[in-house]
Protein backbone atom coordinates (compact mmCIF):
# COMPACT_ATOMS: atom_id res chain seq x y z
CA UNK A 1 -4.96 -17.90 21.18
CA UNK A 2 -5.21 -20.40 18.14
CA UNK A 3 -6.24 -19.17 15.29
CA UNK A 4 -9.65 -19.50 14.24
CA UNK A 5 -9.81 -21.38 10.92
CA UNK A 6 -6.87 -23.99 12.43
CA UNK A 7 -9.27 -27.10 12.68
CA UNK A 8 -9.98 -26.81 8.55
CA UNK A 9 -5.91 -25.52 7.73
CA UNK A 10 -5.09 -28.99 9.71
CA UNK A 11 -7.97 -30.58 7.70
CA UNK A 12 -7.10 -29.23 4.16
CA UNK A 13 -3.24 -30.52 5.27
CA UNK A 14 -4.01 -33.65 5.45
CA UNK A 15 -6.75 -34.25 2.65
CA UNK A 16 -4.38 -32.20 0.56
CA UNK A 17 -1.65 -35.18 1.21
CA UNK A 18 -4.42 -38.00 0.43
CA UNK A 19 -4.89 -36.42 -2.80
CA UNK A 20 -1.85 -36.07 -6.50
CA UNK A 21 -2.21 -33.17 -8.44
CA UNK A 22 0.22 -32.62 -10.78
CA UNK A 23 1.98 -30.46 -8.44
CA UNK A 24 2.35 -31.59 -5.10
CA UNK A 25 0.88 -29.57 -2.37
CA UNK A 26 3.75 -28.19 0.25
CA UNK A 27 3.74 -26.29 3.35
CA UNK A 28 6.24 -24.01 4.41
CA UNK A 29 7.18 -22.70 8.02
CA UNK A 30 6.44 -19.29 6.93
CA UNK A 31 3.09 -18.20 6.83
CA UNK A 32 0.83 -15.43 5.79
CA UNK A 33 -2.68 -14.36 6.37
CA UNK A 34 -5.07 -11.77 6.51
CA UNK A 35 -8.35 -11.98 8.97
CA UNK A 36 -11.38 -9.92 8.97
CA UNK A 37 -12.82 -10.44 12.45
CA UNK A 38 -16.82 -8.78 12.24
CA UNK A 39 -17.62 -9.43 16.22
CA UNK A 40 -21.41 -8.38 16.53
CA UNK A 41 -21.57 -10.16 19.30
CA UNK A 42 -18.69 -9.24 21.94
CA UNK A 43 -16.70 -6.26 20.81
CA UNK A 44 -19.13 -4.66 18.42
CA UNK A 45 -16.66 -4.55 16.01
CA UNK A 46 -14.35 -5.10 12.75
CA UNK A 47 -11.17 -6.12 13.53
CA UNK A 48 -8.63 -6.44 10.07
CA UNK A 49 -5.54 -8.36 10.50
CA UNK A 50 -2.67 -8.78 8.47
CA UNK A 51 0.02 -11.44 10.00
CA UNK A 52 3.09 -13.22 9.30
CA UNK A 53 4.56 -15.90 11.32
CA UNK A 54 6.25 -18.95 11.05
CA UNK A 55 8.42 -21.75 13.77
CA UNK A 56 11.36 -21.18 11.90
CA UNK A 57 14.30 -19.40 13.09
CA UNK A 58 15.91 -17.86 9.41
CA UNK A 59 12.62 -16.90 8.97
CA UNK A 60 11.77 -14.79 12.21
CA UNK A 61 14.89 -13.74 13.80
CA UNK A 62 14.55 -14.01 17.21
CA UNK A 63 17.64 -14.20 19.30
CA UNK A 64 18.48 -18.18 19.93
CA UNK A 65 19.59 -16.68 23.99
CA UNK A 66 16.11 -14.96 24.17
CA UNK A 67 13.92 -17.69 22.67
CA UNK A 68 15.61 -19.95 24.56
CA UNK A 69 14.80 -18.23 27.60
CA UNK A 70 11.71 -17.81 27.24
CA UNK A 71 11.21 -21.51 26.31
CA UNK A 72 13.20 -22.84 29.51
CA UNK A 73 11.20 -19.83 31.96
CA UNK A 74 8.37 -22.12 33.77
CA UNK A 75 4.94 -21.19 32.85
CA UNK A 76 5.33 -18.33 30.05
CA UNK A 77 2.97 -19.52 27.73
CA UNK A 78 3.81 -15.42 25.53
CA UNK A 79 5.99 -12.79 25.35
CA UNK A 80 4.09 -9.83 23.23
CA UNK A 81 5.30 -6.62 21.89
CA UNK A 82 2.86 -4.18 21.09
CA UNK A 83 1.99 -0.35 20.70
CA UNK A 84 -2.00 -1.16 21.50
CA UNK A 85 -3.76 1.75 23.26
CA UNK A 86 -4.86 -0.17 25.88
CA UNK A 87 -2.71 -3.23 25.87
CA UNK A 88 -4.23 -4.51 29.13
CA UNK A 89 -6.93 -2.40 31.90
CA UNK A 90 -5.65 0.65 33.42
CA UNK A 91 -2.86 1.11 30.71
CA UNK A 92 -3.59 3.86 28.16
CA UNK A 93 -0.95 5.94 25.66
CA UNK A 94 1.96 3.83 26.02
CA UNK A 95 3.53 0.90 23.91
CA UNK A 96 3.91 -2.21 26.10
CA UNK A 97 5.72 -5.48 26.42
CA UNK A 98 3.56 -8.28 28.07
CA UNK A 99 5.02 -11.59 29.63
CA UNK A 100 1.67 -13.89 29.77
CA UNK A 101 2.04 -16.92 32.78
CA UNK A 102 -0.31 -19.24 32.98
CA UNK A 103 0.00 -20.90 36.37
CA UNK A 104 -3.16 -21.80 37.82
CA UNK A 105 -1.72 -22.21 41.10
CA UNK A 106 -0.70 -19.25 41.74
CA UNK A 107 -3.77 -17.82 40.94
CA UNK A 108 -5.47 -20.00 42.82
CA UNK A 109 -3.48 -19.25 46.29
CA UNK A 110 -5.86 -15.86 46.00
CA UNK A 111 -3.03 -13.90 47.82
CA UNK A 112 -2.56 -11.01 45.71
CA UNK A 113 0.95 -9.84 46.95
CA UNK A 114 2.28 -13.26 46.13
CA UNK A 115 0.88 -13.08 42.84
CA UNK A 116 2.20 -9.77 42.06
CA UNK A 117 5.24 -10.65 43.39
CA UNK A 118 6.31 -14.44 41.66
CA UNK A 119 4.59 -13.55 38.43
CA UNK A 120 7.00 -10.11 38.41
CA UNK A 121 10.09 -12.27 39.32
CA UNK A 122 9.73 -13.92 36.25
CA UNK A 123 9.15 -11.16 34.06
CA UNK A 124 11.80 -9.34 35.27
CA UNK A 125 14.32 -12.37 34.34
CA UNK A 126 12.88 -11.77 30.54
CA UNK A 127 12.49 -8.78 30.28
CA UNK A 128 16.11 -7.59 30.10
CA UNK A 129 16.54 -9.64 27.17
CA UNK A 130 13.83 -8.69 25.43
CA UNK A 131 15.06 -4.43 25.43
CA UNK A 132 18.52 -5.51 24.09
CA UNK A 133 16.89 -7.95 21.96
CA UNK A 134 14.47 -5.28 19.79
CA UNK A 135 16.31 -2.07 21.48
CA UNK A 136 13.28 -0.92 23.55
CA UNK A 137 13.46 0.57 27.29
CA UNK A 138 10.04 -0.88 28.54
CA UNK A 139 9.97 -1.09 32.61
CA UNK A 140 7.96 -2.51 34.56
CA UNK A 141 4.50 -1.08 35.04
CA UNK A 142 1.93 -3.58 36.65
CA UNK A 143 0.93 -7.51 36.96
CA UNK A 144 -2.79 -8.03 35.73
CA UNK A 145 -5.06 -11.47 35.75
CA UNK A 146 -7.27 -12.27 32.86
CA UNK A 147 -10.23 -13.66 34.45
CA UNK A 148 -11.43 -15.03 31.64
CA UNK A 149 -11.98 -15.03 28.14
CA UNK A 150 -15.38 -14.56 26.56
CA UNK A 151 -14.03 -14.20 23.02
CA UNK A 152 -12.18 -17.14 23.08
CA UNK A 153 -15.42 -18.76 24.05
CA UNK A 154 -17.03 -17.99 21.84
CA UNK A 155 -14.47 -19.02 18.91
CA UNK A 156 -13.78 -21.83 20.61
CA UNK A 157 -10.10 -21.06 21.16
CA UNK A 158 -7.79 -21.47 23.69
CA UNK A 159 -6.85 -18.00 24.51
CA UNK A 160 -2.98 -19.02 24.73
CA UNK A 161 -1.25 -15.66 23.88
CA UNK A 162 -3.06 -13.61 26.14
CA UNK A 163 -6.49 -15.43 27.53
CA UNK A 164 -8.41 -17.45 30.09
CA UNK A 165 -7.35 -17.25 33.21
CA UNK A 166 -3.67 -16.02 33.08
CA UNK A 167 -1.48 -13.72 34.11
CA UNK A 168 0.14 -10.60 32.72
CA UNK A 169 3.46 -9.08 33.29
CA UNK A 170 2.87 -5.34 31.83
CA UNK A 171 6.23 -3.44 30.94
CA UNK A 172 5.76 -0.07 29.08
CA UNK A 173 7.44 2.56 27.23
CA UNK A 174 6.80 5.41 25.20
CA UNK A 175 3.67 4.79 22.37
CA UNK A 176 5.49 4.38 19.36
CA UNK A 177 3.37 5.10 15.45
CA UNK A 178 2.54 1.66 13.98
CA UNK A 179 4.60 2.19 10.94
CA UNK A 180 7.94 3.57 13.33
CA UNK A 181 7.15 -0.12 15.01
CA UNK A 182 6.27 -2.18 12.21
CA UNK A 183 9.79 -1.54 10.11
CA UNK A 184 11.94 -1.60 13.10
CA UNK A 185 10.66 -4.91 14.19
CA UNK A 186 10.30 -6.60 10.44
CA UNK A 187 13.89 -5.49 10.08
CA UNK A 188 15.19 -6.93 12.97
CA UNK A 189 12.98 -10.51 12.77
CA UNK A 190 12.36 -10.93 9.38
CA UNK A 191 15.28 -11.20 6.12
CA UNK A 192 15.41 -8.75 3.38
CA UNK A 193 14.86 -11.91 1.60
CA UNK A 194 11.54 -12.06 2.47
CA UNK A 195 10.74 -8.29 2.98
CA UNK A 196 11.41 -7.78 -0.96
CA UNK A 197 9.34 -10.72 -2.04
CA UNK A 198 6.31 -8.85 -1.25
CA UNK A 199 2.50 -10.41 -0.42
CA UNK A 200 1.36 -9.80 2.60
CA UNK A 201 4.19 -7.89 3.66
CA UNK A 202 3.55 -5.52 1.90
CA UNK A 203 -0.16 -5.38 2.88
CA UNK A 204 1.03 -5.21 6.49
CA UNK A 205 3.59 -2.39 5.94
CA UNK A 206 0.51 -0.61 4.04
CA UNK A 207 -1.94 -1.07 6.65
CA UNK A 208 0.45 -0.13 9.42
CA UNK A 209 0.85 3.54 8.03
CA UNK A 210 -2.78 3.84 9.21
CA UNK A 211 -2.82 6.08 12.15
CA UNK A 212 -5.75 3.78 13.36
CA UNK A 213 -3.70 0.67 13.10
CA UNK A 214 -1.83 -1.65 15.81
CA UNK A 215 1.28 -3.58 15.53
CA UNK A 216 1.59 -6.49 17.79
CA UNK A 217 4.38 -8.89 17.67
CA UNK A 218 3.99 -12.02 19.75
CA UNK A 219 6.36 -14.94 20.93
CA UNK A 220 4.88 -18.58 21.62
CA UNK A 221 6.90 -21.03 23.06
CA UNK A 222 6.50 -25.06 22.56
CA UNK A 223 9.01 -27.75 22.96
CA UNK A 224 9.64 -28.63 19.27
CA UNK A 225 9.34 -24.82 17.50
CA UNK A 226 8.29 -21.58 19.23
CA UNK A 227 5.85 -19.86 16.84
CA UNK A 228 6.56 -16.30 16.22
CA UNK A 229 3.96 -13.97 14.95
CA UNK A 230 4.06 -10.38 13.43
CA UNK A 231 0.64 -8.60 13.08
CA UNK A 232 -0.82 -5.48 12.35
CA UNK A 233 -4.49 -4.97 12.69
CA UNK A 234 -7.27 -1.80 12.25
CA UNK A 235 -10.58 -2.08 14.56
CA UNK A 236 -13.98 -0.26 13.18
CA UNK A 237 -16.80 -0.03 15.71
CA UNK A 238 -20.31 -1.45 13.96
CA UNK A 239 -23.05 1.02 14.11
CA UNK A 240 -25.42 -0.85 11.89
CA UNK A 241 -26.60 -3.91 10.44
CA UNK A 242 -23.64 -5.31 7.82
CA UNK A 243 -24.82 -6.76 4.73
CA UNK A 244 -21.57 -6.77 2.65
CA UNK A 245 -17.95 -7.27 3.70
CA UNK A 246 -15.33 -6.44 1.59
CA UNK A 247 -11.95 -7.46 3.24
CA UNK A 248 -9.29 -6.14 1.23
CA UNK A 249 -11.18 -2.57 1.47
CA UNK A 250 -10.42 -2.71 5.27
CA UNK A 251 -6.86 -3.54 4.69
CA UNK A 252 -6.54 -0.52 2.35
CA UNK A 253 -5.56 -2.03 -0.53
CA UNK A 254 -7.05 -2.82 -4.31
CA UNK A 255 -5.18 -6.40 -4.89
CA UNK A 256 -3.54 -8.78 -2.45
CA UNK A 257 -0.66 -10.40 -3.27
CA UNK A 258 0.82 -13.80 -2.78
CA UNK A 259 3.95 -13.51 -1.45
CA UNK A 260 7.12 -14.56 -4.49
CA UNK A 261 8.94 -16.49 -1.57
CA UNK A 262 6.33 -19.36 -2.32
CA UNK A 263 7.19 -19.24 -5.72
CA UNK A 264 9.82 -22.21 -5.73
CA UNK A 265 6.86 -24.56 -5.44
CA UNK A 266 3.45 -25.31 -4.79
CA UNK A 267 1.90 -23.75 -0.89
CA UNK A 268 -1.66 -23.56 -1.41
CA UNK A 269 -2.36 -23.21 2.64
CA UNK A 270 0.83 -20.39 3.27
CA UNK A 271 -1.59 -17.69 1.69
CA UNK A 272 -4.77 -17.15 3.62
CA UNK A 273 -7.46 -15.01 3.36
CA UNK A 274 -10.05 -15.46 5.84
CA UNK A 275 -13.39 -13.86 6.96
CA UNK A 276 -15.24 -14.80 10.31
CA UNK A 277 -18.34 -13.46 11.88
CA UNK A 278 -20.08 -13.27 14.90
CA UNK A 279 -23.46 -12.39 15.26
CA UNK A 280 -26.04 -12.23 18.28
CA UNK A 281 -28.49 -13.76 15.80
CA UNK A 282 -28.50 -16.48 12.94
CA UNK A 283 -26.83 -15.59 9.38
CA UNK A 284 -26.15 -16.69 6.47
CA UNK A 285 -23.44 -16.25 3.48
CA UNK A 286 -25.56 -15.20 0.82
CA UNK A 287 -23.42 -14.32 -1.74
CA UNK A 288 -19.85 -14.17 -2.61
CA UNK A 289 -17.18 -12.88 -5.00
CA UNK A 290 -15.40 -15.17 -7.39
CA UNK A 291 -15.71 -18.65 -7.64
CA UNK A 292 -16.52 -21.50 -4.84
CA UNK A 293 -13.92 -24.09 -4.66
CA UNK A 294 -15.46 -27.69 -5.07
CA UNK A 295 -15.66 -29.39 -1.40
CA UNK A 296 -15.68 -32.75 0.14
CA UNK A 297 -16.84 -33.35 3.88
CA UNK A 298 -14.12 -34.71 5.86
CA UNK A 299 -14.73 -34.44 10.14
CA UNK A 300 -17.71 -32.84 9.84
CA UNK A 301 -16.07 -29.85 8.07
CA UNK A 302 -16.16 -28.87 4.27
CA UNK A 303 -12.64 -29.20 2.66
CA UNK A 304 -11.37 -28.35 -0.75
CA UNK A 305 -11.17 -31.87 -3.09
CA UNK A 306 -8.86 -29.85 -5.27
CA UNK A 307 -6.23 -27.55 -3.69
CA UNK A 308 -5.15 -25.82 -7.41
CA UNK A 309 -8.74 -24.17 -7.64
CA UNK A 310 -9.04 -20.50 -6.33
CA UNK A 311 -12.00 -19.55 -4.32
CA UNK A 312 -14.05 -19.75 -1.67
CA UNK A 313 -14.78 -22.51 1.35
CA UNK A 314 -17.68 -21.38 3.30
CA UNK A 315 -17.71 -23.55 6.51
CA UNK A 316 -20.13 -23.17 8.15
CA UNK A 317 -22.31 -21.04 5.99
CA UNK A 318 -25.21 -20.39 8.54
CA UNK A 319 -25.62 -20.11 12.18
CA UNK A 320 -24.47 -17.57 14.77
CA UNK A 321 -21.20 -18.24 13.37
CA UNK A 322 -19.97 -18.12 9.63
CA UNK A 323 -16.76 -18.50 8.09
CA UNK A 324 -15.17 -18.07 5.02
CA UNK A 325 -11.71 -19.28 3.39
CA UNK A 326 -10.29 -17.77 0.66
CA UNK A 327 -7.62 -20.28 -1.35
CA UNK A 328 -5.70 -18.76 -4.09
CA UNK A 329 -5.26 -22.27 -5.54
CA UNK A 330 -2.68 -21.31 -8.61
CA UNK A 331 -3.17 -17.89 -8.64
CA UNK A 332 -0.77 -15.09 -7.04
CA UNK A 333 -3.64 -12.62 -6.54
CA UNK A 334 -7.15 -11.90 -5.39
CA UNK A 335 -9.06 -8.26 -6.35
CA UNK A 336 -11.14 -6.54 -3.67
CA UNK A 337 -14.34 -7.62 -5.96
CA UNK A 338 -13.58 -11.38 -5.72
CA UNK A 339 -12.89 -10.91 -2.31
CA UNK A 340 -16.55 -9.80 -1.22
CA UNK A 341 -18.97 -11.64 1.02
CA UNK A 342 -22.37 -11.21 1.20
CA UNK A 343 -24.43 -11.55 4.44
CA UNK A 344 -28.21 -11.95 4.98
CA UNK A 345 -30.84 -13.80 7.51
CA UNK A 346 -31.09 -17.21 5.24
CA UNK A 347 -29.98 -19.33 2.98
CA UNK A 348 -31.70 -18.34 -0.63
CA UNK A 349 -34.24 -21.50 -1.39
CA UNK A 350 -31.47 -23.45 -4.21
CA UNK A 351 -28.99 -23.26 -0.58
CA UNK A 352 -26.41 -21.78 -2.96
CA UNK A 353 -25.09 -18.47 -2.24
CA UNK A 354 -25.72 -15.98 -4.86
CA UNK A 355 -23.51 -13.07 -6.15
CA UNK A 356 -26.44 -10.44 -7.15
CA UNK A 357 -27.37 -9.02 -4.09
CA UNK A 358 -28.07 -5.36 -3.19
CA UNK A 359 -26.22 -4.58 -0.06
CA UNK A 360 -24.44 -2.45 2.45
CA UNK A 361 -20.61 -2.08 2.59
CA UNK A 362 -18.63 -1.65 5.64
CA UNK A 363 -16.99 1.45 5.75
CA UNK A 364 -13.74 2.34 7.88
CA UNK A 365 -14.09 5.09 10.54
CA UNK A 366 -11.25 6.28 12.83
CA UNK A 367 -11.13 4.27 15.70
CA UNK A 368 -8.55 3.04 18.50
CA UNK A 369 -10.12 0.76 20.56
CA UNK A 370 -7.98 -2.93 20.63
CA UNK A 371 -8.15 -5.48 22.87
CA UNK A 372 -5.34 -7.85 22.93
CA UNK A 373 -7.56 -11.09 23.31
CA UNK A 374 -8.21 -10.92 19.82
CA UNK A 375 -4.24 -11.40 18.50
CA UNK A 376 -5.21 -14.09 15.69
CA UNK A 377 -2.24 -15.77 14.43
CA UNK A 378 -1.28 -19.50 12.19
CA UNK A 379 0.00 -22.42 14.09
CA UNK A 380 2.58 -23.95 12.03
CA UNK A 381 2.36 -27.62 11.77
CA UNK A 382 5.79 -28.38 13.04
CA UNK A 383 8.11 -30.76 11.16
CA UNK A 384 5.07 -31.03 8.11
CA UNK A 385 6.62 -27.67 7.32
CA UNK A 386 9.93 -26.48 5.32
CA UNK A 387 12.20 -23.92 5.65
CA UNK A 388 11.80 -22.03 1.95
CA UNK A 389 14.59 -19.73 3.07
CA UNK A 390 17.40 -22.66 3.35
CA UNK A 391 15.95 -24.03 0.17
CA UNK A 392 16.33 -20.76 -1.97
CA UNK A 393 19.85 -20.30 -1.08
């Protein structure tokens, strides 16, 4: 699915365009983010991501015969590697590879043998590829339809890796440890390059040595540039009321880093830190670390006016929904204290959030529940974005 903050990335692209600083804004093909997910009102739960992706292929080194593949197969909308416990119903233990087809039709016939048997015919023309490709030995194990997609709801996403209404191809092999999967696939997709110019990276490769965590990595074909998206995320169940989140705490790091590949220029919008939540009831961001960037509306949505400050854009700040952008503007760092929201039932009375409440902090229990609906990734924005990689060299 699309991720959640796209609508204000695509908005803070543009205004950032409209606007001369005294460096120009830039976006690159390669992107990183990390995504704290509190779902009160589906899951019941935390979700922390960590992901890198970008459209280009020096940047994410997918095969050109298998991404072409799967970009010429009819109706594969994803192709998802992923050592999630229970990658789709009925599968438990095992690491899987999922071919997603979305072809309404053929759900629609309501013959179940003909489903099972077209939507397999096509996964078994990928999946070939995609063993030799990232030397796994996943076979076939089942064909399951996703009914629907009540998270995507209520996001208002699209659900296009794994969602509404389509149909998975499940292939599995042996359950291999998040950080055994993690560096095999970032050394296969992704260039030393990039690997030793830290940021995120780094804060992925630390999160997957959690024994908790999940590495996912997901291919998304589209007729200009497939978008290709390496993740690893850690799930806590909520067992109370939350009252403080603290994002970089659930990553398991002190400091996140911007990664040094950006540092040939100015790419305010490749480093994102980003908190949603979902409640059952109406909340409010009531307090914050570090500063507030200075806004302008633009479409209804609050956007920075000044893409070289480093902060937060809270958009919207109330509701059954709230959302939060960090922006590290000029700087190449953000501390777990500056990177603190604070939740309550209300706005306070000057309808600026305050940084002196007394709260709660989410703390990070084992846990292994995952569901793959809630794969958040960046949509690059096609030929807007450069290839850093063929600059640098």
């Amino acid at each position: 699915m699309k991720i959640l903050v796209l609508p204000l990335l695509v908005l803070l692209l543009v205004s950032s365009f409209a606007s001369v600083y005294a460096q120009q804004p830039q976006l690159a093909s390669y992107r990183e983010t990390a995504h704290i997910l509190v779902d009160e009102k589906i899951q019941n739960q935390t979700t922390a991501f960590v992901t890198l992706a970008s459209t280009s292929p020096v940047e994410m080194q997918v095969p050109s015969s298998l991404a072409e593949k799967i970009k010429n197969t009819a109706n594969v909308t994803s192709v998802v590697i992923t050592n999630a416990d229970k990658c789709v119903l009925g599968v438990q233990d095992l690491g899987c590879v999922i071919i997603v087809i979305n072809s309404p039709s053929l759900i629609e016939s309501y013959n179940i043998t003909k489903i099972q048997t077209d939507a397999q015919a096509i996964g078994d023309s990928i999946i070939g590829d995609v063993n030799k490709a990232f030397a796994l030995n996943a076979e076939f194990n089942n064909v399951y339809v996703n009914p629907r997609g009540d998270l995507s709801s209520a996001l208002g996403t699209s659900g296009v890796v794994s969602g509404n209404r389509t149909i998975s191809v499940v292939y599995t092999m042996s359950r291999p440890d998040s950080s055994y999967l993690f560096d095999g696939l970032s050394a296969i997709l992704i260039p030393k390059q990039i690997r030793d110019d830290g940021g995120f990276f780094t804060a992925a490769s630390k999160l997957a040595e959690d024994g908790n965590s999940t590495v996912t990595f997901a291919m998304t074909p589209a007729k200009e540039a497939s978008l290709y998206q390496l993740q690893v995320s850690k799930h806590i169940p909520i067992k109370g009321a939350i009252t403080t989140i603290k994002p970089l705490d659930l990553l398991g790091i002190t400091t996140l880093q911007k990664s040094s590949y950006f540092d040939v220029g100015f790419f305010p919008l490749n480093s994102i830190l980003d908190v949603t939540v979902l409640s059952n009831h109406t909340i409010a961001i009531t307090g914050h670390g570090g500063d507030i960037v200075p806004t302008t509306t633009r479409g209804g949505q609050q956007v920075p006016s000044d893409l070289t400050k480093t902060g937060w854009v809270l958009d919207p700040v109330q509701g059954q929904q709230v959302s939060a952008v960090y922006l590290f503007g000029k700087s190449n760092s953000v501390t777990s204290d500056q990177a603190t929201i604070t939740l309550g039932t209300s706005l306070p009375t000057d309808n600026q959030p305050n940084q002196n409440n007394t709260t709660t902090t989410i703390v990070s229990p084992k846990t292994d529940n995952y569901s793959v609906y809630v794969l958040i990734g960046i949509v690059a924005a096609g030929a807007a974005a450069v290839y850093l990689f063929m600059k640098r060299r």
